[in-house]
Protein backbone atom coordinates (compact mmCIF):
# COMPACT_ATOMS: atom_id res chain seq x y z
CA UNK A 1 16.26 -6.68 -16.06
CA UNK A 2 15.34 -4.24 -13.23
CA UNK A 3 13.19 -5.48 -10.41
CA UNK A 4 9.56 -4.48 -10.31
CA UNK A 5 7.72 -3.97 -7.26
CA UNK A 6 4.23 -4.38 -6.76
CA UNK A 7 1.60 -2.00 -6.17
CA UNK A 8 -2.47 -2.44 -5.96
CA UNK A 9 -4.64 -0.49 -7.57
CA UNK A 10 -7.60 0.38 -5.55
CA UNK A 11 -9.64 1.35 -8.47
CA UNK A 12 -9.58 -2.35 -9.96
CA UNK A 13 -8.13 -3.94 -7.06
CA UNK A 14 -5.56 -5.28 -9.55
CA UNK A 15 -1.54 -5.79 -9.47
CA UNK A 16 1.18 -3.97 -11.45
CA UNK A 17 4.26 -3.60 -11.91
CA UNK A 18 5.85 -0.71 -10.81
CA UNK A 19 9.38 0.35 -12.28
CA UNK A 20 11.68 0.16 -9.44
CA UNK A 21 12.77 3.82 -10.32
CA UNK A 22 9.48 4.82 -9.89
CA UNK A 23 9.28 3.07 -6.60
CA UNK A 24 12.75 4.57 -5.50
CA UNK A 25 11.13 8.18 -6.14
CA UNK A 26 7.97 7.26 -3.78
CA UNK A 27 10.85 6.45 -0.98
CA UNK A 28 12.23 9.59 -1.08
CA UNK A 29 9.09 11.60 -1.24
CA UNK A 30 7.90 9.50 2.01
CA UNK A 31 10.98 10.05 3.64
CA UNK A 32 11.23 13.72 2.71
CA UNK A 33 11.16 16.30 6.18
CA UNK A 34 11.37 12.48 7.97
CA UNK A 35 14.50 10.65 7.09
CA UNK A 36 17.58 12.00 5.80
CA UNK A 37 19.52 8.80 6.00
CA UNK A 38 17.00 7.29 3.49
CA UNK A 39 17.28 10.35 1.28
CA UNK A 40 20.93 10.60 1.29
CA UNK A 41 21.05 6.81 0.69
CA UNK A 42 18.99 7.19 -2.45
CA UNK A 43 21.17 9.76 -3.90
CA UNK A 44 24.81 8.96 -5.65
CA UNK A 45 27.76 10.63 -3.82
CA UNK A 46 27.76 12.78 -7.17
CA UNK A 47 24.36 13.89 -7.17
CA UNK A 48 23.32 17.24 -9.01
CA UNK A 49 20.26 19.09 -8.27
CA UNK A 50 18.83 22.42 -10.30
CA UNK A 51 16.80 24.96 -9.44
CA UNK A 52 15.81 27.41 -11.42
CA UNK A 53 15.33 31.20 -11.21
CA UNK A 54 16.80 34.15 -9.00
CA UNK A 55 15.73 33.05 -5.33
CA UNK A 56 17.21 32.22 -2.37
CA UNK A 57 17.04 28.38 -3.62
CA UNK A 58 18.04 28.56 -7.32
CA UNK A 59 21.12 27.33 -7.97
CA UNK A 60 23.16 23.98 -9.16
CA UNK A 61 23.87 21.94 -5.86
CA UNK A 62 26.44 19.39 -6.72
CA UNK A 63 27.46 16.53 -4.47
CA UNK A 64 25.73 14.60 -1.70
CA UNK A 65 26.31 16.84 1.27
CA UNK A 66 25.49 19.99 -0.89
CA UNK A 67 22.46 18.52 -2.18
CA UNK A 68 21.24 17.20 1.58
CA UNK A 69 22.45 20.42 2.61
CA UNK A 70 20.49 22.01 0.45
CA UNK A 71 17.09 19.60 1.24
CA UNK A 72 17.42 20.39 4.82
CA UNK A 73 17.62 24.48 3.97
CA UNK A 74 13.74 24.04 2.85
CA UNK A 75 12.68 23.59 7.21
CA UNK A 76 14.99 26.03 7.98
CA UNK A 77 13.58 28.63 5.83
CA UNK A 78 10.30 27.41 6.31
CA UNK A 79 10.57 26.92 10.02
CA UNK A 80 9.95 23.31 9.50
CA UNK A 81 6.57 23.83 7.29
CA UNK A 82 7.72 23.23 3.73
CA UNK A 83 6.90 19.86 2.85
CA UNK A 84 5.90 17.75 -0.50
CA UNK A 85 3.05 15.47 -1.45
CA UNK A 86 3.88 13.33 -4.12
CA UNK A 87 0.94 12.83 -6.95
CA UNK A 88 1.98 11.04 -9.86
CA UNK A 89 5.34 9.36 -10.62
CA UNK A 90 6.09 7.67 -13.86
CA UNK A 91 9.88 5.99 -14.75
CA UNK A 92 11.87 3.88 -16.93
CA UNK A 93 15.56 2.72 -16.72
CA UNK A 94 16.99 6.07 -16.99
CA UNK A 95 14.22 8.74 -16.02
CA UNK A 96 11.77 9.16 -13.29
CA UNK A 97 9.39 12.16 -13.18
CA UNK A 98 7.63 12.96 -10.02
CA UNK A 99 4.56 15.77 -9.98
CA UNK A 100 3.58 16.74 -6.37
CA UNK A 101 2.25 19.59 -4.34
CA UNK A 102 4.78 21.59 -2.18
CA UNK A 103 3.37 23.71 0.56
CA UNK A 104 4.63 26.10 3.30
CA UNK A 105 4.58 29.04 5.20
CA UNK A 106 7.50 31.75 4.98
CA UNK A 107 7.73 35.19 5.60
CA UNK A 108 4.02 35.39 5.79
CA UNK A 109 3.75 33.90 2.44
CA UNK A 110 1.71 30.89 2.00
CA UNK A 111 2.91 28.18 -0.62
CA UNK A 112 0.37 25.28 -1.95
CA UNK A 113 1.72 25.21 -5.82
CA UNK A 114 2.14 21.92 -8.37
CA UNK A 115 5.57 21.26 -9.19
CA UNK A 116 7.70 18.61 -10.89
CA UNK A 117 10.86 17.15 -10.69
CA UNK A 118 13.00 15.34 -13.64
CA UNK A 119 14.97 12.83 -12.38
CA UNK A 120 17.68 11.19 -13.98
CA UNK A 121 18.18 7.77 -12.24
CA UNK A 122 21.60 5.61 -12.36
CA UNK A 123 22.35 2.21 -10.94
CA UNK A 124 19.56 3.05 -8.87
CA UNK A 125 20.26 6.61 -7.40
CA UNK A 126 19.10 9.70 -8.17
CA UNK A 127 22.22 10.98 -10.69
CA UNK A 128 20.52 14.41 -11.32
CA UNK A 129 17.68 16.36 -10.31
CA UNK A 130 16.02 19.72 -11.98
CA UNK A 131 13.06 21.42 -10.08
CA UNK A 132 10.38 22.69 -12.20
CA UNK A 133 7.73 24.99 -10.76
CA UNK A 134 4.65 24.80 -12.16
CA UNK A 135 3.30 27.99 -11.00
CA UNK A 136 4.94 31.34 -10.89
CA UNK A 137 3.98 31.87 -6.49
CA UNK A 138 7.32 29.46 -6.48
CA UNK A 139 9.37 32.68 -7.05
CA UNK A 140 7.65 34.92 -4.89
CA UNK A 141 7.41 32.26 -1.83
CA UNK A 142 11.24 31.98 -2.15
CA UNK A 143 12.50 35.45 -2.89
């Protein structure tokens, strides 16, 4: 049975469970633009991560130093101003979905958009990742 962590809700100031994929996801979004080491550590060495359409970004990254590679493109692009809030994370044994905000400056283009990402989890690493902008200013910040 996976381990649950616990997390307070400030609404009802009650405890529950939260799926330890779920809880891996919140790690990586805290350490995201911070901490590469806990990034890379929550990724398998065979990691794949999609992104979708014709931009400097889209593509299928595939392996751990692609992937991080890849993650630390984002600041250099952005000139260190892309970063992610995370809003809502739900998960289960395999599967983890994370809906945030991503924001940055590039080019003179401003980016504040909702995205997602769906997250296939395994033996508790991210196994495979696939971007999914909500909001069409996702291709236009990146082309």
């Amino acid at each position: 049975m996976p381990r649950q962590s616990s997390r307070r809700s400030v609404a009802s100031d009650a405890v529950t469970e939260e799926h330890p994929n779920a809880a891996l996801t919140r790690r990586v979004f805290e350490a995201f633009g911070r901490d590469a080491k806990v990034i890379a550590a929550a990724l398998d060495r065979d990691v794949v991560w999609r992104v979708p359409g014709n931009t400097v970004m889209s593509g299928e990254y595939r392996g751990l130093r692609a992937v991080v590679g890849f993650l630390q493109r984002t600041g250099l692009e952005t000139d260190g101003t892309y970063g992610s809030a995370l809003q809502s994370v739900v998960a289960n044994d395999e599967w983890a979905l994370a809906i945030y905000r991503a924001y940055g400056s590039r080019n003179g283009i401003e980016l504040d958009i909702d995205q997602a990402l769906v997250i296939r989890c395994e033996n508790g690493r991210w196994k495979e990742v696939t971007a999914v902008p909500l909001d069409s200013a996702f291709d236009a910040f990146w082309a």
